[in-house]
N, C-alpha and C. Protein backbone atom coordinates (compact mmCIF):
# COMPACT_ATOMS: atom_id res chain seq x y z
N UNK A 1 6.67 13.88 -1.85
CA UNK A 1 6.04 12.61 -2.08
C UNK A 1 5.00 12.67 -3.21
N UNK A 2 4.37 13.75 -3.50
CA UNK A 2 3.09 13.65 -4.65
C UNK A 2 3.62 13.89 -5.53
N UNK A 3 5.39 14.53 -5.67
CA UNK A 3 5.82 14.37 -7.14
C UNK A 3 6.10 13.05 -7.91
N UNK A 4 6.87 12.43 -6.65
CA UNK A 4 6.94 10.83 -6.91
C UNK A 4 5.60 9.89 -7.42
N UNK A 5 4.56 10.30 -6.87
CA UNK A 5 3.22 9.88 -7.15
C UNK A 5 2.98 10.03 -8.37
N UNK A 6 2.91 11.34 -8.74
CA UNK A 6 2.77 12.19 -9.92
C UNK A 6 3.45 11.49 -11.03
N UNK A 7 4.63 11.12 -10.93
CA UNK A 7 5.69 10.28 -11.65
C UNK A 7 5.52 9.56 -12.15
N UNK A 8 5.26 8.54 -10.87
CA UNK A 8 4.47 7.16 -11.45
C UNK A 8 3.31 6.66 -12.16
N UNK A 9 1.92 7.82 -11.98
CA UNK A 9 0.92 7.54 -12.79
C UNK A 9 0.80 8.25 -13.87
N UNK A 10 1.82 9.17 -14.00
CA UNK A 10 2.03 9.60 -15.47
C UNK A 10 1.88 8.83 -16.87
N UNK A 11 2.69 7.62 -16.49
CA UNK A 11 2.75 6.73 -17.32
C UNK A 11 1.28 6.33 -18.16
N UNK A 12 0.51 5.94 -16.90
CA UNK A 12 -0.92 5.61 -16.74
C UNK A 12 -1.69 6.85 -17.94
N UNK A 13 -1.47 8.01 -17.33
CA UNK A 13 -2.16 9.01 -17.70
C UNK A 13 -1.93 8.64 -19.65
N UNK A 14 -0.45 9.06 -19.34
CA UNK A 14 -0.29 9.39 -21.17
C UNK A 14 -0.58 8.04 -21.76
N UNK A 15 -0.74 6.84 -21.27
CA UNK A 15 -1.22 5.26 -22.17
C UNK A 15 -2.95 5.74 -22.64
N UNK A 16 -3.77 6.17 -21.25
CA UNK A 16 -4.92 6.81 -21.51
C UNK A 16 -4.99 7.41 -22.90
N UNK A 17 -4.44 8.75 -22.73
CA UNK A 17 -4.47 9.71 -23.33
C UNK A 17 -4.01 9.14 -24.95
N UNK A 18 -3.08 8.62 -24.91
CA UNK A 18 -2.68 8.58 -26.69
C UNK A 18 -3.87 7.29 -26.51
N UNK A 19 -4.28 6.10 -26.39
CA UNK A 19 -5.29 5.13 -26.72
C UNK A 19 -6.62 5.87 -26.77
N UNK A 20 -6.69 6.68 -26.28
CA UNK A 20 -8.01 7.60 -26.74
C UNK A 20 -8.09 8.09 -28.02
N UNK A 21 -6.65 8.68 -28.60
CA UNK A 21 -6.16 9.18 -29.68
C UNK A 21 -6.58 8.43 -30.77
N UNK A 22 -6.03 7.05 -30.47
CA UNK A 22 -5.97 6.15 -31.22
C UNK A 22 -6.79 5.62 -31.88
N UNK A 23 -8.18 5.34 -30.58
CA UNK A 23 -9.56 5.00 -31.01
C UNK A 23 -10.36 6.32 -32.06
N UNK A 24 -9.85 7.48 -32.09
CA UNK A 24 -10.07 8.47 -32.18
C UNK A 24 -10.05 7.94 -34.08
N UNK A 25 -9.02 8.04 -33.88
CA UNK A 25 -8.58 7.86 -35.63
C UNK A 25 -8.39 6.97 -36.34
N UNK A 26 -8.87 5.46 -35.46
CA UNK A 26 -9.33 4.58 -36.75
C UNK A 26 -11.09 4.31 -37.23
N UNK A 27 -10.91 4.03 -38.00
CA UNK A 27 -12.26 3.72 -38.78
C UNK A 27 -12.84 3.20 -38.09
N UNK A 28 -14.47 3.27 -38.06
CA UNK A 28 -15.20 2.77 -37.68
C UNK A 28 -15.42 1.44 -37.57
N UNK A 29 -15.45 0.91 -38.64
CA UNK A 29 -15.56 -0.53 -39.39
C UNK A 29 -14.16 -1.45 -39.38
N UNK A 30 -13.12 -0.70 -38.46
CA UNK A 30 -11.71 -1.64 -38.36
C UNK A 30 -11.45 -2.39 -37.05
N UNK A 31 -10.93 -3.43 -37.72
CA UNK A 31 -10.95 -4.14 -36.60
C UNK A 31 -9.21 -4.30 -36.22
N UNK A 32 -8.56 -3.19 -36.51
CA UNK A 32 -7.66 -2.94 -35.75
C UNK A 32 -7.45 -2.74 -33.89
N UNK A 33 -6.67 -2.77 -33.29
CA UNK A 33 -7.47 -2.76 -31.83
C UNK A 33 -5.95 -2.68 -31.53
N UNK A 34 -5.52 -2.48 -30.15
CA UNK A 34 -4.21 -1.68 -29.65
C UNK A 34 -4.37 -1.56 -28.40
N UNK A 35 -3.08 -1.64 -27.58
CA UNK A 35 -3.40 -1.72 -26.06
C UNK A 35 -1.68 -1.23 -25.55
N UNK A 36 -1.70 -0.90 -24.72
CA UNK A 36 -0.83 -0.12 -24.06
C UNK A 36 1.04 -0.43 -24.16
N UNK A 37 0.93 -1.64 -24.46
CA UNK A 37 1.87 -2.06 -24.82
C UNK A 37 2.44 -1.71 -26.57
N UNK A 38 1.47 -1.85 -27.00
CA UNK A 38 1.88 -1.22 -28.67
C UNK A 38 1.97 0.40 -28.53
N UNK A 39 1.09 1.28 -27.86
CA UNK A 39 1.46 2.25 -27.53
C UNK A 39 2.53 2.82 -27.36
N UNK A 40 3.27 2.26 -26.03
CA UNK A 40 4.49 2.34 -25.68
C UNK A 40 5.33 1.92 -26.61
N UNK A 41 5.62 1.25 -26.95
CA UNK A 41 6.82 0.73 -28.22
C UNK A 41 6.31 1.69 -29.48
N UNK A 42 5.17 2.19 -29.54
CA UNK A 42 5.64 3.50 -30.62
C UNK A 42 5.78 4.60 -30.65
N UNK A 43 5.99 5.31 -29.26
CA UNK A 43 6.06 6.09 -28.60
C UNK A 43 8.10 6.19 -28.61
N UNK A 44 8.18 4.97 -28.26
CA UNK A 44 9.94 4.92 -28.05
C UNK A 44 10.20 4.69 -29.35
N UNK A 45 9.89 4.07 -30.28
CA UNK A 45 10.11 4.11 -31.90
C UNK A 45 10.57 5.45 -32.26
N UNK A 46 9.43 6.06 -32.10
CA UNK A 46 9.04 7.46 -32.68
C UNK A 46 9.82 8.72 -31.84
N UNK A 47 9.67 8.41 -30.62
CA UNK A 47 10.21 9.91 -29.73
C UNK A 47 11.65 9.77 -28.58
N UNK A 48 11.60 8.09 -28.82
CA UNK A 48 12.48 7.56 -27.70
C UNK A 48 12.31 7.93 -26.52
N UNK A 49 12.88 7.53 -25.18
CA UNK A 49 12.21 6.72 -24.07
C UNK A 49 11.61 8.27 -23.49
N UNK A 50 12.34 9.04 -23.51
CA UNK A 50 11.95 10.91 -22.85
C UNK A 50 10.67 11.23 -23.60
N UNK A 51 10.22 10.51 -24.54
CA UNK A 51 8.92 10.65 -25.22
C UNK A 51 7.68 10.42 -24.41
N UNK A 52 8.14 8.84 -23.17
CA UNK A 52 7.22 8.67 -22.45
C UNK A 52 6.86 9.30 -20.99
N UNK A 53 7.94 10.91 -20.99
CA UNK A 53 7.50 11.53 -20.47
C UNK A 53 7.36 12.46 -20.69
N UNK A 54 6.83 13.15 -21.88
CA UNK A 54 6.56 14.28 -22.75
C UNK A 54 5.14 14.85 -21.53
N UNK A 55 5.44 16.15 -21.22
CA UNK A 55 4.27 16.36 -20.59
C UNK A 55 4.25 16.11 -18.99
N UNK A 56 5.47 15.80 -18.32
CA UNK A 56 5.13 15.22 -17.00
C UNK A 56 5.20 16.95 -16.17
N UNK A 57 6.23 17.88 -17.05
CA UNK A 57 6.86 19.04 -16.01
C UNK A 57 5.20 19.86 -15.59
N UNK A 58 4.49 19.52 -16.89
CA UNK A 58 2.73 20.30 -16.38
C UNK A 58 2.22 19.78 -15.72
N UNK A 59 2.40 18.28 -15.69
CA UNK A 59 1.22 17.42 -14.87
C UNK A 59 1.94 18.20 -13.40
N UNK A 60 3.34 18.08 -12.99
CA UNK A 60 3.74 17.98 -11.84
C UNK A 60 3.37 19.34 -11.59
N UNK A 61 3.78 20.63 -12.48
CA UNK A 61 2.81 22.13 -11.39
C UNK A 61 1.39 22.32 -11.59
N UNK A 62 0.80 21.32 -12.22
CA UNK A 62 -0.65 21.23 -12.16
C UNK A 62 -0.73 20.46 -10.66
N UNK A 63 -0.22 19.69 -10.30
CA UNK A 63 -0.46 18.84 -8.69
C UNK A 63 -0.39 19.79 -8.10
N UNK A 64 1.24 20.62 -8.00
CA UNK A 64 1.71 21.06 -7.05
C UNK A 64 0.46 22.59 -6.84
N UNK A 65 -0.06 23.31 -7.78
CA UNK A 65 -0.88 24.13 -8.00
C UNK A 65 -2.02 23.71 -7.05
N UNK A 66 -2.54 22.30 -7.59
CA UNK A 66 -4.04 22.01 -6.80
C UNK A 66 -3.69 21.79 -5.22
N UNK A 67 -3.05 21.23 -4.66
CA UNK A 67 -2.56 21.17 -3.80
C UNK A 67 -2.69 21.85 -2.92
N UNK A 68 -1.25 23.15 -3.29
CA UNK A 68 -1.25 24.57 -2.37
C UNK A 68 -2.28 24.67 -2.30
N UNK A 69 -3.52 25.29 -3.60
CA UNK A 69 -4.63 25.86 -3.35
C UNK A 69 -5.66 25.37 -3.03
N UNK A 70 -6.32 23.94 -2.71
CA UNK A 70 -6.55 23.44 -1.80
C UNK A 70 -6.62 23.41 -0.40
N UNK A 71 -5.72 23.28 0.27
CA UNK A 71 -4.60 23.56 1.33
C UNK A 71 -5.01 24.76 1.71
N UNK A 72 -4.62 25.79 1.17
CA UNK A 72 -4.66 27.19 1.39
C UNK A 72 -6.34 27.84 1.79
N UNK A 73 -7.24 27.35 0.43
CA UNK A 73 -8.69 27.42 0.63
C UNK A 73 -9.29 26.77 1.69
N UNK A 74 -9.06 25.23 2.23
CA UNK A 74 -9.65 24.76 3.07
C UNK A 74 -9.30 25.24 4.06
N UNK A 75 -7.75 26.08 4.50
CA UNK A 75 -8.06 26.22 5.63
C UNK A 75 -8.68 27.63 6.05
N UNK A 76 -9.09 28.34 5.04
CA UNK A 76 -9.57 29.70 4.89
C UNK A 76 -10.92 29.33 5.25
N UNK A 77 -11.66 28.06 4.84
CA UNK A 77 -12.91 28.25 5.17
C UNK A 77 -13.32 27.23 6.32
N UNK A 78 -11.99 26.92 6.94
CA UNK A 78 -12.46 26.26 8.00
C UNK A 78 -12.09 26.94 9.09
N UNK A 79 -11.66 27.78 9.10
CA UNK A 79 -11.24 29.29 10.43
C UNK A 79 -12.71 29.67 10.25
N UNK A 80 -13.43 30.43 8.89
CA UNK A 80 -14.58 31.30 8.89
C UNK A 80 -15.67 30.44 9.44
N UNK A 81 -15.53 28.68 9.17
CA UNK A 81 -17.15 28.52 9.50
C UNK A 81 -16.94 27.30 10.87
N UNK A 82 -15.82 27.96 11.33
CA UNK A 82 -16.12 27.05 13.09
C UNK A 82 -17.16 27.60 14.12
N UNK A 83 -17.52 26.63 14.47
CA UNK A 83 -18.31 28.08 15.52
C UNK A 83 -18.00 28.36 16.43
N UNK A 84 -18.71 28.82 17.65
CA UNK A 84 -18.30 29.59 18.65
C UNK A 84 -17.21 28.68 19.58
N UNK A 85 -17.62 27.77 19.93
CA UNK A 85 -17.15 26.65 20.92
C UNK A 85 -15.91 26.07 20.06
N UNK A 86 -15.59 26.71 18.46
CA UNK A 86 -14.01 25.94 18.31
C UNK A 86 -14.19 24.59 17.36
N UNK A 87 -15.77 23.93 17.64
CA UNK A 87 -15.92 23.11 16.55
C UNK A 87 -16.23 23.11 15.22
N UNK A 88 -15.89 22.16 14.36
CA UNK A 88 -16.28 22.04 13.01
C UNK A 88 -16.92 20.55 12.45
N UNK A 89 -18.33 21.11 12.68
CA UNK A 89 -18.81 19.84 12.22
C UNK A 89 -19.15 19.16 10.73
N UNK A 90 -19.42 18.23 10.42
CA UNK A 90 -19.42 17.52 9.19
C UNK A 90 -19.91 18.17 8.50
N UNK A 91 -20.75 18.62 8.26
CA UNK A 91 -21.43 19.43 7.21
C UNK A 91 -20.63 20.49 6.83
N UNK A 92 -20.01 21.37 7.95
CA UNK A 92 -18.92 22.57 7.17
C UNK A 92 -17.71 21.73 6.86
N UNK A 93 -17.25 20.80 7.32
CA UNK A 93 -15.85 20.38 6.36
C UNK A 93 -15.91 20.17 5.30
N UNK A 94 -17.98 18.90 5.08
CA UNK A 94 -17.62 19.01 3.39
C UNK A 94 -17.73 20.15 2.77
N UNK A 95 -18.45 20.54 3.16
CA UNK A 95 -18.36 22.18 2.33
C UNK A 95 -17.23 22.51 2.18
N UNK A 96 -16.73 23.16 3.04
CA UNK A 96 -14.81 23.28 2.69
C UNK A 96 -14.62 22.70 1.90
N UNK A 97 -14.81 21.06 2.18
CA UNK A 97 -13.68 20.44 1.26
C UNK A 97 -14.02 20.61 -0.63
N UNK A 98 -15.64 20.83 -0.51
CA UNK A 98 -16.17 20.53 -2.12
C UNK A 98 -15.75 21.83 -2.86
N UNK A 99 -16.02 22.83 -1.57
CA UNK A 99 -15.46 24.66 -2.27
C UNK A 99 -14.19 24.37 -2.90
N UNK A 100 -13.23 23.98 -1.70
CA UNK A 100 -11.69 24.31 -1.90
C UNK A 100 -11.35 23.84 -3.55
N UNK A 101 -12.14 22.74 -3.43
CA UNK A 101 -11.44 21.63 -4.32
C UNK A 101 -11.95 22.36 -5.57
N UNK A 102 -13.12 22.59 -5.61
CA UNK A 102 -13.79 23.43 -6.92
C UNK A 102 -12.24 24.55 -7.30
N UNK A 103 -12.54 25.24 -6.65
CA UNK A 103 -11.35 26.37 -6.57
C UNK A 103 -10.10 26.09 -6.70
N UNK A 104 -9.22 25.21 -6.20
CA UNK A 104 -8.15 24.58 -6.42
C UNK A 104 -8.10 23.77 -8.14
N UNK A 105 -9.28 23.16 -8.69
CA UNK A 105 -9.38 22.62 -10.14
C UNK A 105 -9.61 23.68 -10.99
N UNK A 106 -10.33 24.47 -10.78
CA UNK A 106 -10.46 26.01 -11.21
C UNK A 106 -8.93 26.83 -11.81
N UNK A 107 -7.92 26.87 -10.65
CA UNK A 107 -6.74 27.18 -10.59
C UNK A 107 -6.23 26.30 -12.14
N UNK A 108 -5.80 25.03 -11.39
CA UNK A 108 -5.08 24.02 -12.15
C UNK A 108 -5.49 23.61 -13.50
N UNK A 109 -6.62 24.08 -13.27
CA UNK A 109 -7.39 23.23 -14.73
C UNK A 109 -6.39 23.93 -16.21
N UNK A 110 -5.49 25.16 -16.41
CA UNK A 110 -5.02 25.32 -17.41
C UNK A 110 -3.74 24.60 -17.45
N UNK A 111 -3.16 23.91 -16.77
CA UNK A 111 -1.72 23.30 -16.56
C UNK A 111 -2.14 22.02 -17.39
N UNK A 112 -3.46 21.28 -16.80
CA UNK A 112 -3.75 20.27 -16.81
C UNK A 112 -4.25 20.46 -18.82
N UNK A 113 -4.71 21.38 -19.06
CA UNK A 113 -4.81 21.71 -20.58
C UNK A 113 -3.33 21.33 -21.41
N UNK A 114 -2.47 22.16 -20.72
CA UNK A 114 -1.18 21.89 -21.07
C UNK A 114 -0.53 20.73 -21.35
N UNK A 115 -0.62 19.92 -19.96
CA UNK A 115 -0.40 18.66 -20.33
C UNK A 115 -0.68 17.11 -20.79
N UNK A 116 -1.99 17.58 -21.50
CA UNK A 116 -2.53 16.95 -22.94
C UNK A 116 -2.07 17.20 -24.32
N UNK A 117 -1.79 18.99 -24.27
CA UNK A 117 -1.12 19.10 -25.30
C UNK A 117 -0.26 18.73 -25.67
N UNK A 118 0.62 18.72 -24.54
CA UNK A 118 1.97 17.97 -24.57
C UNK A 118 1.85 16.17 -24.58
N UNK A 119 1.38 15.82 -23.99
CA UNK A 119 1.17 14.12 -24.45
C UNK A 119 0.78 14.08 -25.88
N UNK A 120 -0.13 14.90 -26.85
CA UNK A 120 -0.98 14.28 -27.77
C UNK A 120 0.48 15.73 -28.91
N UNK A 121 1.44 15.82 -28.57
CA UNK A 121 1.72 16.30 -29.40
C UNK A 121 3.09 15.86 -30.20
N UNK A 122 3.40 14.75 -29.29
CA UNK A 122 4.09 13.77 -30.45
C UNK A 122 3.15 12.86 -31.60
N UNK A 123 2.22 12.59 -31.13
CA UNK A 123 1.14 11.83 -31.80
C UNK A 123 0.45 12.92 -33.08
N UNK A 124 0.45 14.20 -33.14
CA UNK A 124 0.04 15.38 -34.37
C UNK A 124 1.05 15.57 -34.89
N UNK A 125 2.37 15.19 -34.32
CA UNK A 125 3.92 15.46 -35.03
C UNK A 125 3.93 14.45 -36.01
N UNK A 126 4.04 13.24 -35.61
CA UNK A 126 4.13 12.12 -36.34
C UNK A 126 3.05 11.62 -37.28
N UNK A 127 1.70 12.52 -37.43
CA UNK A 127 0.95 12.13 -37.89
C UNK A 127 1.12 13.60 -39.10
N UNK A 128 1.94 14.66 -39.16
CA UNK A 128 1.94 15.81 -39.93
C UNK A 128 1.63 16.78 -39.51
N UNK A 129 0.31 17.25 -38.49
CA UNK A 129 -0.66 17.73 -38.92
C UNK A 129 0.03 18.86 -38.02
């Protein structure tokens, strides 16, 4: 199910990502302006429709990465800090949860490098550089 997820806001992600680009490299003083829809149509111009998912195979083992290790961490530190009686109260879950997650983005965070490169690298193709 979170690949399917993954799938779908991909789209989202890479409109982000190249309109950032975009603002990136026009002039200050232009009153050019662009929105997700011009994006997309030069994206399929330029790379055709597999263009608008340039980058999804990282996003998806960047999920699948945070995930496991998530998963894996929280429940490592929710065995160590139950206490005697078996409970786990609020204060150690968030903890768990803020550790794991640190640690789990920690993990993922180079996938997630990856798949910027890969979105912003039809956009350095087409631009030469």
């Amino acid at each position: 199910m979170t690949i399917v997820a993954e799938t779908i806001t991909f789209l989202v992600d890479l409109m982000m990502t190249r309109l950032q680009l975009h603002g990136e490299s026009v002039s200050v003083g232009s009153t050019w302006s662009t929105n997700a829809f011009w994006v997309t149509s030069e994206i399929m111009q330029e790379q055709g429709p597999m263009g608008l998912y340039k980058g999804l195979s990282s996003a998806i083992l960047r999920h699948l990465f945070y995930t496991l290790m998530w998963i894996i961490e929280y429940e490592q530190l929710r065995s160590s800090l139950k206490s005697d009686d078996g409970s786990f109260s609020l204060p150690a879950k968030a903890l768990s949860d803020g550790i794991s997650g640190i640690v789990a983005q920690l993990v993922a965070s180079p996938a997630d490098l990856v798949k910027v490169r890969m979105q912003t690298d039809g956009r350095t193709v087409a631009q030469g550089m």
